[in-house]
N, C-alpha and C. Protein backbone atom coordinates (compact mmCIF):
# COMPACT_ATOMS: atom_id res chain seq x y z
N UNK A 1 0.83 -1.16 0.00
CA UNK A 1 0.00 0.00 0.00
C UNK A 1 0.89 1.24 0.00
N UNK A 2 1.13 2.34 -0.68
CA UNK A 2 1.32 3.26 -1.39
C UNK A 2 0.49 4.06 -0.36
N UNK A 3 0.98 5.49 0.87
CA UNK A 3 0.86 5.85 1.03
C UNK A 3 1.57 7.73 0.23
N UNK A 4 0.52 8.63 -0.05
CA UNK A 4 1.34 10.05 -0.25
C UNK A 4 0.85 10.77 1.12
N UNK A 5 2.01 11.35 0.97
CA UNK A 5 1.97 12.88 2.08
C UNK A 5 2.04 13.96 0.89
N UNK A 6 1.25 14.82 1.13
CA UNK A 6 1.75 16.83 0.55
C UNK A 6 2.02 17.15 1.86
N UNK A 7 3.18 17.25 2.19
CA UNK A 7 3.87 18.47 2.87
C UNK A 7 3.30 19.68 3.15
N UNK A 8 3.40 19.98 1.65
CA UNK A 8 3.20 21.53 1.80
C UNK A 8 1.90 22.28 2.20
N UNK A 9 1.15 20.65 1.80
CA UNK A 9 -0.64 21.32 2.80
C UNK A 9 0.09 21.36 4.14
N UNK A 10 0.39 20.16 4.78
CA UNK A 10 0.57 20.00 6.28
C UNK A 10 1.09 20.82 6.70
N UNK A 11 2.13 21.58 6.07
CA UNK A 11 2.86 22.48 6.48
C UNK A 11 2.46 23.88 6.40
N UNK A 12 1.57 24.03 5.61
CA UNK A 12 1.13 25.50 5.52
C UNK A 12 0.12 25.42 6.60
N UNK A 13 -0.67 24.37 6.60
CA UNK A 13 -1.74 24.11 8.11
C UNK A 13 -0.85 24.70 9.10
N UNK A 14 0.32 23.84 9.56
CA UNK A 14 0.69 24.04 10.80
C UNK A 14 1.39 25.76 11.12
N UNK A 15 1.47 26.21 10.28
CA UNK A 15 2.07 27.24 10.01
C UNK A 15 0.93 28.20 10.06
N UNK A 16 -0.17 27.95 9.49
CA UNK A 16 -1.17 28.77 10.17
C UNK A 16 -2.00 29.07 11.39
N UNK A 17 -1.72 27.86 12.01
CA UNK A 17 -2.53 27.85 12.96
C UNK A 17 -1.06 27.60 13.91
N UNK A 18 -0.27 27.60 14.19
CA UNK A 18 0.27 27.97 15.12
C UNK A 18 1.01 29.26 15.95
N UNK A 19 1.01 28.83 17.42
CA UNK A 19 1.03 30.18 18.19
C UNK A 19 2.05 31.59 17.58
N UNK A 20 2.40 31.45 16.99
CA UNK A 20 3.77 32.24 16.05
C UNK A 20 3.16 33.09 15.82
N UNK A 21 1.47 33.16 15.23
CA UNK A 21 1.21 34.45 14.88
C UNK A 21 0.90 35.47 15.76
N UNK A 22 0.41 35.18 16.91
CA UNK A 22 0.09 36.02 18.04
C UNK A 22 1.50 36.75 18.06
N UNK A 23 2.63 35.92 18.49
CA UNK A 23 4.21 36.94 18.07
C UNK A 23 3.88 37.56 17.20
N UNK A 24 4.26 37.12 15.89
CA UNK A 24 4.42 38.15 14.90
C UNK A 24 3.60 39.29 14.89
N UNK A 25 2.28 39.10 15.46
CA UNK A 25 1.61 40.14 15.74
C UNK A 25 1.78 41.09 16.92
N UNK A 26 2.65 41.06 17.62
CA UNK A 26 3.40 41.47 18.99
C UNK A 26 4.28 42.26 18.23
N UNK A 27 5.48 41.50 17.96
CA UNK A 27 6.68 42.09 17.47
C UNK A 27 5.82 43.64 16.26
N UNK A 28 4.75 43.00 15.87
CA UNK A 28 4.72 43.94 14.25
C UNK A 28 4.45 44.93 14.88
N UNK A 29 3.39 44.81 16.06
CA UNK A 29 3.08 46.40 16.72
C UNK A 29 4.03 46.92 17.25
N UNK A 30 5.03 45.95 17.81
CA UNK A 30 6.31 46.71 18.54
C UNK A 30 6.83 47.22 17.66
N UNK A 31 6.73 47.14 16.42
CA UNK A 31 7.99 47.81 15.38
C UNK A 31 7.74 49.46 15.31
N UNK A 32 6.39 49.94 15.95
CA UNK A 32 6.35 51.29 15.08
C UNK A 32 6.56 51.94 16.88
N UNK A 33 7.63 53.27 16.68
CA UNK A 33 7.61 53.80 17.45
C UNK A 33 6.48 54.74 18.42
N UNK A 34 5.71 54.90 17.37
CA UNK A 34 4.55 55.68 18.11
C UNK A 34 3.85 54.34 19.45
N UNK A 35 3.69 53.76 18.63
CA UNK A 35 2.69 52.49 19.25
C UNK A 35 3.66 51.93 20.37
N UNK A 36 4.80 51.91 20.64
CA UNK A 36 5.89 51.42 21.85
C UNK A 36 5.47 53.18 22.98
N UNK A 37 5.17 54.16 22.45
CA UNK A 37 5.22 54.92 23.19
C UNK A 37 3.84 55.08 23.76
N UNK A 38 3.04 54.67 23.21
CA UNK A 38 1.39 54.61 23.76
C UNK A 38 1.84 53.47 24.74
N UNK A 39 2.17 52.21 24.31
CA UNK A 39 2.46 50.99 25.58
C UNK A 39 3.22 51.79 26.74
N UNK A 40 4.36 52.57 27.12
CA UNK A 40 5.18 53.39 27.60
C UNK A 40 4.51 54.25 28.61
N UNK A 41 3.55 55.10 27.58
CA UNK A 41 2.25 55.38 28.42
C UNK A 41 1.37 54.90 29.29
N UNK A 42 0.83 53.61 28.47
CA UNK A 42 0.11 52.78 29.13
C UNK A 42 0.45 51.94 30.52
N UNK A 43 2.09 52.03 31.07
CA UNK A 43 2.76 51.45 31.59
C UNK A 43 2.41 51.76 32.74
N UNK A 44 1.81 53.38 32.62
CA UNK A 44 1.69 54.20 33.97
C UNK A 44 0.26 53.73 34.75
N UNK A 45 -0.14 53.40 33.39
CA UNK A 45 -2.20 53.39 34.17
C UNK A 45 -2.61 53.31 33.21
N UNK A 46 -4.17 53.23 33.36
CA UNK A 46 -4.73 52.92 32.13
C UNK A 46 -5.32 54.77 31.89
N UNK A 47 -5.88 54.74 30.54
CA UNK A 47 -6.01 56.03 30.43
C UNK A 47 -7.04 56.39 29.14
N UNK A 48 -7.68 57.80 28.82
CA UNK A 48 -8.55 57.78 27.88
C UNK A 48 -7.85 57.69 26.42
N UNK A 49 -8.23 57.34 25.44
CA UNK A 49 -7.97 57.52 24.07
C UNK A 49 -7.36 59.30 23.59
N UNK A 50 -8.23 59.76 24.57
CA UNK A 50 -7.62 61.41 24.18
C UNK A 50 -6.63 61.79 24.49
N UNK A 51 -6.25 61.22 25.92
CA UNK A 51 -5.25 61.58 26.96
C UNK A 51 -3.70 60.97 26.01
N UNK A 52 -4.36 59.48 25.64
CA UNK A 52 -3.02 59.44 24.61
C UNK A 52 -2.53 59.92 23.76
N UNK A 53 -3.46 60.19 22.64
CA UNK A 53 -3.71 61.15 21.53
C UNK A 53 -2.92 62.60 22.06
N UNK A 54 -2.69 63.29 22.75
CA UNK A 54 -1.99 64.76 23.13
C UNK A 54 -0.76 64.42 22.85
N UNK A 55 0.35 63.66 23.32
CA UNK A 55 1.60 64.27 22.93
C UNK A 55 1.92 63.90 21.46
N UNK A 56 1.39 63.46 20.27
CA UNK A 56 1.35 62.95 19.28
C UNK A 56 0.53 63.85 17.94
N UNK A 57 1.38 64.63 17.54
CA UNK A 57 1.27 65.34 16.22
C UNK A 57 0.32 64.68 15.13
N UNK A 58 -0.80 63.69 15.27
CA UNK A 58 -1.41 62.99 14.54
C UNK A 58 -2.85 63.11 15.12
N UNK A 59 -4.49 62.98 13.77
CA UNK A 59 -5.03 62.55 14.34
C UNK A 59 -5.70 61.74 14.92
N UNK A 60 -7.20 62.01 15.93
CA UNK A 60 -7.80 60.86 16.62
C UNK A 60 -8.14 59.58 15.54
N UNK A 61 -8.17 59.16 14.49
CA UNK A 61 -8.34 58.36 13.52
C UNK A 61 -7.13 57.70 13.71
N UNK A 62 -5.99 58.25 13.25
CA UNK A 62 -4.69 57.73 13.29
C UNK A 62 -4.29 56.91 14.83
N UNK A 63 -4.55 57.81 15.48
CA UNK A 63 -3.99 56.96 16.76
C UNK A 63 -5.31 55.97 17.19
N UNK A 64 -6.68 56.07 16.96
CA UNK A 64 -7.37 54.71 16.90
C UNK A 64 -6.84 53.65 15.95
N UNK A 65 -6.42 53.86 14.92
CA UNK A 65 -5.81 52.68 14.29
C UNK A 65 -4.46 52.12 14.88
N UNK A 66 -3.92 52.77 15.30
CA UNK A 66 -2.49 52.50 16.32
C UNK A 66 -3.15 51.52 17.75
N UNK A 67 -4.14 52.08 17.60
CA UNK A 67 -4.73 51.14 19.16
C UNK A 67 -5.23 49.76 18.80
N UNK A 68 -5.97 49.82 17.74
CA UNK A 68 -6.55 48.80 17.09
C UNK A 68 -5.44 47.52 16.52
N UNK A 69 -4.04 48.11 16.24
CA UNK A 69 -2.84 47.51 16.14
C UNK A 69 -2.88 46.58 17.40
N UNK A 70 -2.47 47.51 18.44
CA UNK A 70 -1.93 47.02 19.62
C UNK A 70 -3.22 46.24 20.35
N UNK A 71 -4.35 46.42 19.81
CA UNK A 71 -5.44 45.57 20.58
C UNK A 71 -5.46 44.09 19.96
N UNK A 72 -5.11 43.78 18.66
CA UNK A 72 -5.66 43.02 17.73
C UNK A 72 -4.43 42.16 18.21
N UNK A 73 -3.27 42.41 18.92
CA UNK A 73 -1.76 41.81 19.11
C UNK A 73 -1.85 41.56 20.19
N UNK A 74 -3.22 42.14 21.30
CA UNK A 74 -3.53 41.52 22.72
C UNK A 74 -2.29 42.49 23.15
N UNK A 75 -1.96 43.32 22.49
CA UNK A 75 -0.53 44.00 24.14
C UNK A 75 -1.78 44.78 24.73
N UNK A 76 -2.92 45.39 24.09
CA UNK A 76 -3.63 46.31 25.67
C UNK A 76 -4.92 46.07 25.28
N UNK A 77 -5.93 46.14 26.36
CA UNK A 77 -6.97 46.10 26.59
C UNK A 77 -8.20 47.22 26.86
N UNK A 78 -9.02 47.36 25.88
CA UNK A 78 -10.09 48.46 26.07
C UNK A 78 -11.30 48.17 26.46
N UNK A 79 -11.89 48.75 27.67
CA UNK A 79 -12.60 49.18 27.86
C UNK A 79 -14.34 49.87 27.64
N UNK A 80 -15.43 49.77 28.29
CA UNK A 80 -16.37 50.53 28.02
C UNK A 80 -17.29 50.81 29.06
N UNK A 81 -17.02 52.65 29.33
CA UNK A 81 -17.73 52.71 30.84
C UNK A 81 -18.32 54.08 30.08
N UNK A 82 -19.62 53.79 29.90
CA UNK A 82 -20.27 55.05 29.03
C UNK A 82 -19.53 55.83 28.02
N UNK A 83 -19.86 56.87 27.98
CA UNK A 83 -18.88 57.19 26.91
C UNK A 83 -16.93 57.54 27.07
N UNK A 84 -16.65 57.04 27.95
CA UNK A 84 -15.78 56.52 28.55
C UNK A 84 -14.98 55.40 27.92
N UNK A 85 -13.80 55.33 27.06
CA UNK A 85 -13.41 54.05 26.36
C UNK A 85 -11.64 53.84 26.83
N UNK A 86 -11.47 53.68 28.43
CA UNK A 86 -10.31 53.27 28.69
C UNK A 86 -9.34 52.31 27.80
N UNK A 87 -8.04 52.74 27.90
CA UNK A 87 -7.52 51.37 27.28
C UNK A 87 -6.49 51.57 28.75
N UNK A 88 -5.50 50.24 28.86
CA UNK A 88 -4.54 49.89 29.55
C UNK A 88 -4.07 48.35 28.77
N UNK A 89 -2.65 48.50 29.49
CA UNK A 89 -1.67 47.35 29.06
C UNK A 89 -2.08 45.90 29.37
N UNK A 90 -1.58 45.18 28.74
CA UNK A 90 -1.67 43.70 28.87
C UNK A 90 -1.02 42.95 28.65
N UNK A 91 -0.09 42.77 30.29
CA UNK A 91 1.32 42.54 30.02
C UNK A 91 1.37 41.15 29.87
N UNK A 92 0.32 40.16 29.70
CA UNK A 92 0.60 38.99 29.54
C UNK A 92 1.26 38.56 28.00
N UNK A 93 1.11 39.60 27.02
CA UNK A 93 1.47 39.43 25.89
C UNK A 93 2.85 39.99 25.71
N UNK A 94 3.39 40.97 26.38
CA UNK A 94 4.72 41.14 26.29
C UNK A 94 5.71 39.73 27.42
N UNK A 95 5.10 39.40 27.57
CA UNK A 95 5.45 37.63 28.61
C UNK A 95 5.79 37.01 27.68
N UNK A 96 5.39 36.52 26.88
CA UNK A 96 5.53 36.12 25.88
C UNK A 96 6.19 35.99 24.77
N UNK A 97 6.12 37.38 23.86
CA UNK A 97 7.60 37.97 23.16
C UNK A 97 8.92 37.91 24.63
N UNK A 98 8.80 38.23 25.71
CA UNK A 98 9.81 38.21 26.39
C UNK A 98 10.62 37.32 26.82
N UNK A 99 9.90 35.71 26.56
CA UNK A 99 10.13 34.64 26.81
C UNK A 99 10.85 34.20 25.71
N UNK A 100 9.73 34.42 24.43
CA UNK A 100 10.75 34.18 23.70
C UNK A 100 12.04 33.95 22.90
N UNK A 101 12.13 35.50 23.34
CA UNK A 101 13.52 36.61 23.43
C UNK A 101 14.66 35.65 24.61
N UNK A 102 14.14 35.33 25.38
CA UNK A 102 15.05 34.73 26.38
C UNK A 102 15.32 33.64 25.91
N UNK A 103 14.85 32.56 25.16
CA UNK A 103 15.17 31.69 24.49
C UNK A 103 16.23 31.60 23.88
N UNK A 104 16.13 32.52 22.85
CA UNK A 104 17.31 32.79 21.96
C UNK A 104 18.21 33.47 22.54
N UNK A 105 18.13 34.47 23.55
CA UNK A 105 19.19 34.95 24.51
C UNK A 105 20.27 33.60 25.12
N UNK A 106 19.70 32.88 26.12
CA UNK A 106 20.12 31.64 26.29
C UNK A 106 21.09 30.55 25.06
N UNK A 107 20.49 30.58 23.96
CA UNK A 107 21.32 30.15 22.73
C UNK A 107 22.19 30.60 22.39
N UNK A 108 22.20 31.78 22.32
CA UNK A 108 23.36 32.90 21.65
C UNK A 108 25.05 32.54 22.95
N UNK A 109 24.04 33.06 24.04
CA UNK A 109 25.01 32.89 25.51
C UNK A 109 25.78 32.20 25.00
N UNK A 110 25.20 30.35 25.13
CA UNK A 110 25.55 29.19 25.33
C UNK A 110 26.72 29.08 24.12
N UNK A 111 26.38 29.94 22.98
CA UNK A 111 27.39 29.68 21.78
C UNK A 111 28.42 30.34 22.02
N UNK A 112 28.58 31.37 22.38
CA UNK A 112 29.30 32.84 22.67
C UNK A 112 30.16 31.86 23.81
N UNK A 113 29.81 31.40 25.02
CA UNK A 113 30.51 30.81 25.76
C UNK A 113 31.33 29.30 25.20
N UNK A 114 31.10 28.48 24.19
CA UNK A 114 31.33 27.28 23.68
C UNK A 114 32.70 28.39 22.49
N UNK A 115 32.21 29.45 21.89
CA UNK A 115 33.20 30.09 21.60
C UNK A 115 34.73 30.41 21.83
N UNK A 116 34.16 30.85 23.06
CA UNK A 116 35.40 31.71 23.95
C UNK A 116 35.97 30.64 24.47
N UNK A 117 35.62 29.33 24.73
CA UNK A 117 36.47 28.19 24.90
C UNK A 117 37.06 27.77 24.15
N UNK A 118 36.76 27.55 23.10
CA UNK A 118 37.61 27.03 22.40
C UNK A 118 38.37 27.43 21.61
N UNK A 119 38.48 29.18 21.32
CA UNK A 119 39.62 30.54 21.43
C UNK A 119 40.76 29.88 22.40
N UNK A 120 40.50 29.85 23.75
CA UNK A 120 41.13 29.70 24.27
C UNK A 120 41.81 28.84 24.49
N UNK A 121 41.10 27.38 24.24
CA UNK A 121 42.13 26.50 24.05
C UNK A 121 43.15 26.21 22.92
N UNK A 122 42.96 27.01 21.69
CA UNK A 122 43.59 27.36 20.77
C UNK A 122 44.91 27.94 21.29
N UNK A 123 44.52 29.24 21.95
CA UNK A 123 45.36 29.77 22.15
C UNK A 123 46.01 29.36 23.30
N UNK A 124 45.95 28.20 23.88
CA UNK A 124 46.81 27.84 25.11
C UNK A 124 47.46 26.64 24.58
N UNK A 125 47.15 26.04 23.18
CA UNK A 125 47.70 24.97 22.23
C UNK A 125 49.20 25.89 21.71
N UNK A 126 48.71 27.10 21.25
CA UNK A 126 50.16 27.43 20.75
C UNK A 126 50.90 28.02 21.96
N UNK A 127 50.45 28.43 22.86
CA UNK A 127 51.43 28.61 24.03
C UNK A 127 52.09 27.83 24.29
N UNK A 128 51.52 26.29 24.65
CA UNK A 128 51.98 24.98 24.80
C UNK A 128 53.47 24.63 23.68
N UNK A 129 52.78 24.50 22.89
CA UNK A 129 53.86 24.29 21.37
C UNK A 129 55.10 25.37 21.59
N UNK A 130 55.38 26.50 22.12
CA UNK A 130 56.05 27.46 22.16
C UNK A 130 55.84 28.49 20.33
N UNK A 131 55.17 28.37 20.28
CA UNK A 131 54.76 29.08 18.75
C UNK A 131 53.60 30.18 18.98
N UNK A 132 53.72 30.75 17.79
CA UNK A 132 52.76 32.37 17.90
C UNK A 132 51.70 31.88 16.84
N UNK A 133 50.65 31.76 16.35
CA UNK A 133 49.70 31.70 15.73
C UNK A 133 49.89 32.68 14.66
N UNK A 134 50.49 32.29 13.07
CA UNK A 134 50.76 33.46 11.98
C UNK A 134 49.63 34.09 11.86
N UNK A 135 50.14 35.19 12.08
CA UNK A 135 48.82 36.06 11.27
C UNK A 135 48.76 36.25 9.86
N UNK A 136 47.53 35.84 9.95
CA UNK A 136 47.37 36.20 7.92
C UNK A 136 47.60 37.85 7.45
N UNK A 137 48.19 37.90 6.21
CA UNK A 137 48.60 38.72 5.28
C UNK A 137 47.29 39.20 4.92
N UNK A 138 47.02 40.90 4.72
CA UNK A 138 46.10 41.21 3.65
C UNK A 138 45.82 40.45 2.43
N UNK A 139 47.04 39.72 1.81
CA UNK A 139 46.64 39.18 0.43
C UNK A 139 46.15 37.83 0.78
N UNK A 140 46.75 37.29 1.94
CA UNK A 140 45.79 35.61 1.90
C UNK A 140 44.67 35.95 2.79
N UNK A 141 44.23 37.34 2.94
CA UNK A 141 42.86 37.16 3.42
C UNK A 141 41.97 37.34 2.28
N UNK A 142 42.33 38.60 1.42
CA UNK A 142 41.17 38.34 0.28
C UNK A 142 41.49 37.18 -0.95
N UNK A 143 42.39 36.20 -0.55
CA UNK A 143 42.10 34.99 -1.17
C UNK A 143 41.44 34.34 -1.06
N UNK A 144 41.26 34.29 0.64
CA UNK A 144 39.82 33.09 1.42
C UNK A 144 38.93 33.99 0.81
């Protein structure tokens, strides 16, 4: 019996429906500076739509779509108390990107340290040997 797989369905499935997009939707709002400075804001308390809107040379349209960014990415949460439309932060979603971030922090470390070891044992090989490690020439570097 002759089983096929497509991949590339399975894979575009899993690729859609997994948690990655909630990131990417994190990171994308984090990318624009205005919208890191409304979160910044938001850091303090929660607060009206107008109150944010003041230090920002743009208008109330513009910075509702900046909110609507950051709502749709779960970093903050709005509100409805009459005509009253609080927003505030929702730091469970920067948990998240932050975790992730630590992940790869941790990797990088771990390489950076597996690095510097073995620099060093290099360089305690030619100490050993009584020899200096040649340094390459300008011309046999732009040969490699």
């Amino acid at each position: 019996m002759l089983i096929l797989y497509f991949t590339n369905r399975l894979y575009n499935r899993l690729v859609k429906y997994m948690q990655s997009t909630s990131l990417d939707s994190t990171f994308a709002a984090l990318a624009d500076p205005t919208r890191r400075a409304i979160l910044a804001r938001l850091a303090q308390g929660e607060t009206s739509v107008t109150e944010l809107a003041e230090p920002f040379a743009m208008s109330m349209p513009a910075i509702s779509k900046h909110l609507k960014v950051l709502e749709k990415a779960g970093l903050i949460d709005r509100g409805r108390e009459a005509q009253y439309r609080p927003a505030r932060l929702n730091p469970a979603a920067l948990k998240s990107a932050a975790d992730w971030i630590e992940e790869y922090r941790q990797f990088w470390e771990h390489s950076f340290d597996r690095l510097e070891a073995y620099l060093a044992r290099l360089q305690a090989d030619g100490a050993a040997d009584g020899e200096q490690t040649p340094k390459a020439s300008r011309k046999d570097r732009k040969e490699k």
